[in-house]
Protein backbone atom coordinates (compact mmCIF):
# COMPACT_ATOMS: atom_id res chain seq x y z
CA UNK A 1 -1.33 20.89 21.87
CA UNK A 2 -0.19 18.25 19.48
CA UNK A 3 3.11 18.08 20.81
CA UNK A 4 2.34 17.78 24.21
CA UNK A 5 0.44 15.24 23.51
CA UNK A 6 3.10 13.22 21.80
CA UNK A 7 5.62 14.29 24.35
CA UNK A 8 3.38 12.57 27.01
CA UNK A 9 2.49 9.60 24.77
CA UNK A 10 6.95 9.18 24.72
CA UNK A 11 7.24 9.92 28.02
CA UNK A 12 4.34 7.22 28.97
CA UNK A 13 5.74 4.55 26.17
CA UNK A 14 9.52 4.88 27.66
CA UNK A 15 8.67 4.37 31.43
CA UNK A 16 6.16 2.02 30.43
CA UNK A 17 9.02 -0.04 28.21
CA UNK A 18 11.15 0.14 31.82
CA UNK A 19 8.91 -2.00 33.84
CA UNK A 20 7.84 -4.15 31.23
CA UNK A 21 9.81 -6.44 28.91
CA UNK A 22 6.99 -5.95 25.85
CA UNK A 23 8.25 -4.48 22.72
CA UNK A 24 7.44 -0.78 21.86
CA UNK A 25 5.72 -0.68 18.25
CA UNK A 26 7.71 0.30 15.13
CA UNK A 27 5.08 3.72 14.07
CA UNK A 28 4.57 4.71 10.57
CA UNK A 29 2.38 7.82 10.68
CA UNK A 30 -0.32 9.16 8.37
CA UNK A 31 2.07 11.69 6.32
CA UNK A 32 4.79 9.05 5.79
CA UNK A 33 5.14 7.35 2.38
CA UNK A 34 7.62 4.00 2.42
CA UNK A 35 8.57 2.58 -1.13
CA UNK A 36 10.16 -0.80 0.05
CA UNK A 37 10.41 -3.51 2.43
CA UNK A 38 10.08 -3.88 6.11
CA UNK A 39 11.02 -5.72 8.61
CA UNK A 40 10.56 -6.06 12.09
CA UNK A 41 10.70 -8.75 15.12
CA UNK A 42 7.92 -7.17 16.96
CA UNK A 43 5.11 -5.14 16.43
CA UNK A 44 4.28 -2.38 13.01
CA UNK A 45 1.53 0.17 13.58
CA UNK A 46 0.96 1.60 9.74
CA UNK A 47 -1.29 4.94 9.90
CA UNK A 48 1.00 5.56 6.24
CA UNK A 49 1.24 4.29 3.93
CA UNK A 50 3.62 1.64 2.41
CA UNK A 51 4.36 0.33 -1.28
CA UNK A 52 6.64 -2.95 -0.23
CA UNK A 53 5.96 -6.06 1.74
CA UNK A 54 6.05 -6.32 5.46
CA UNK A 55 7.15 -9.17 7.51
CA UNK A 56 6.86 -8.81 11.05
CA UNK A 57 5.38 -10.45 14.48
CA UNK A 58 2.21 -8.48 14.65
CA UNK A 59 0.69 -5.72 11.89
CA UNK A 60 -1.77 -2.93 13.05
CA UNK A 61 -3.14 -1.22 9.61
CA UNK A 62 -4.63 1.93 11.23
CA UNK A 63 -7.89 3.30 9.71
CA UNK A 64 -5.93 5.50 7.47
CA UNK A 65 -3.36 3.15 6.37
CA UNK A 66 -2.58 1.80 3.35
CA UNK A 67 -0.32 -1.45 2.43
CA UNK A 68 0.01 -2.43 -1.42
CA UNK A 69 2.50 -5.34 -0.83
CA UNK A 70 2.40 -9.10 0.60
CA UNK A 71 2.27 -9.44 4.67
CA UNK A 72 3.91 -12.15 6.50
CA UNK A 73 2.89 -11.66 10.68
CA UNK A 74 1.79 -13.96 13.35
CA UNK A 75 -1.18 -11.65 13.54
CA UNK A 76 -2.71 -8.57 11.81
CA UNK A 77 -5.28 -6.18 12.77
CA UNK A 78 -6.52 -4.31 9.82
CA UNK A 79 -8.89 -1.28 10.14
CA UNK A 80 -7.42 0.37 6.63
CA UNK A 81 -6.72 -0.62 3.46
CA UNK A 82 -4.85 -3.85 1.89
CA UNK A 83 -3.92 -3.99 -1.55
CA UNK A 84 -2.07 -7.45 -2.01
CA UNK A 85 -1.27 -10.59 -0.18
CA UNK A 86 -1.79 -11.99 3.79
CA UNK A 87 0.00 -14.69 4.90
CA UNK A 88 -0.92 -14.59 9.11
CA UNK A 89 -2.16 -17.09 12.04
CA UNK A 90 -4.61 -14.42 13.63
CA UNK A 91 -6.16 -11.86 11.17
CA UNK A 92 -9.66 -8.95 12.40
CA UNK A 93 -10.47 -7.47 9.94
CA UNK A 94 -12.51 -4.46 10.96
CA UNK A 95 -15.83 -2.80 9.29
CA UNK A 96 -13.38 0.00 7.79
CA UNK A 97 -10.94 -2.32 6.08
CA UNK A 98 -10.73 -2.62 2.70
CA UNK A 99 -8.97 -6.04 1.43
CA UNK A 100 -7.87 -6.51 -1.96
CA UNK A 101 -6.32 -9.88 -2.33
CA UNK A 102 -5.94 -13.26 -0.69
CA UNK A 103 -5.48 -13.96 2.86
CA UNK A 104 -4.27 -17.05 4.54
CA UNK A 105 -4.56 -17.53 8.02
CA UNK A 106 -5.06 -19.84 11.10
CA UNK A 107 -8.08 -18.36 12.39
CA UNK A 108 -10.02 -14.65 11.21
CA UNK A 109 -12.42 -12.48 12.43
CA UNK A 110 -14.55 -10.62 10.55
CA UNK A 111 -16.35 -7.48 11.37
CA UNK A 112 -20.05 -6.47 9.23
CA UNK A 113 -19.56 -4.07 6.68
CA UNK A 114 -15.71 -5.33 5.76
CA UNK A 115 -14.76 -5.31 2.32
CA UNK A 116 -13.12 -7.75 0.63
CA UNK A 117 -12.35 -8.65 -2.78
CA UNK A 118 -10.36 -12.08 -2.71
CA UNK A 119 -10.56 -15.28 -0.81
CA UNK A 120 -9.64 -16.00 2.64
CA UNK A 121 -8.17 -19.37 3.02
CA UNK A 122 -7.59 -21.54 6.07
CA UNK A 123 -4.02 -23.04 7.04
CA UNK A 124 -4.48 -26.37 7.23
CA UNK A 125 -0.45 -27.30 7.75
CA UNK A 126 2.23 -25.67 9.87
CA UNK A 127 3.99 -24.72 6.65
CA UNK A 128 3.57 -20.96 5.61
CA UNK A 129 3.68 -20.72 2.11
CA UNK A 130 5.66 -18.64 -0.37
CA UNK A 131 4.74 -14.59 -0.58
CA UNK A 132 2.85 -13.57 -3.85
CA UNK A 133 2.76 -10.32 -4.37
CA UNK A 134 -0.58 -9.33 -5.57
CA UNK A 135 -0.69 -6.05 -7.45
CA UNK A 136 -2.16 -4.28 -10.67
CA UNK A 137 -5.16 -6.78 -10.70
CA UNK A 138 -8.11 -8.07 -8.45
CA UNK A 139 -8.39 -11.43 -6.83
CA UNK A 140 -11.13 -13.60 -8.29
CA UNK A 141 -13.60 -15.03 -5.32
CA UNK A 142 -13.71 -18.56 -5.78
CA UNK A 143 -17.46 -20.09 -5.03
């Protein structure tokens, strides 16, 4: 049943791509493990998890999904876990997410019951500012 299912959600995605001019996401599933970078020009969907940083247009962590690394992205969606870094315009972060680390954004959404350890801190320039990697420690919250 699982691969019918897939084999319709192709099918759908390809004649879907034909009529539209909208990217089709880059899909890192739940048994995948990526040690490295990545990089994309449109959109990530992470249900895997990844030990790198990620620079792309637009980040979906899934529910399952796991990031230990710095993101760079016009906007992010996360419903999973971050362990680092956020550098983004548009940022939700959803009741299931777990943040570790520092996020700076344009504008952010936050859902009730979100967790977060680290600050979230408004872009007040253009300017996107250099990645730090985040990793082995937690972020202090500033008061």
């Amino acid at each position: 049943m699982k691969k019918l299912k897939r084999l319709i959600y192709l099918k759908l995605a390809r004649r879907l791509n034909r009529n539209a001019n909208g990217p089709v996401p880059s899909i890192i599933s739940r048994s995948t493990k990526i040690r490295g970078d990545i990089t994309s020009d449109s959109i990530v969907h992470i249900d895997g998890t990844v030990d790198g940083d990620v620079n792309c247009e637009e980040l979906i962590i899934g529910i399952r999904g796991t990031v230990n690394g710095a993101i760079n992205a016009k906007s992010m969606q996360l419903f999973g876990t971050l362990n680092g870094s956020a550098f983004v315009d548009t940022l939700l972060i959803a009741k299931t997410a777990k943040m570790t680390g520092d996020a700076t954004h344009t504008s952010i959404a936050i859902e009730p019951g979100a967790y977060i350890d680290g600050r979230c801190i408004r872009k007040t320039d253009q300017q996107m500012p250099e990645l730090k990697v985040i990793t082995g420690r937690k972020a202090k919250v500033a008061n």
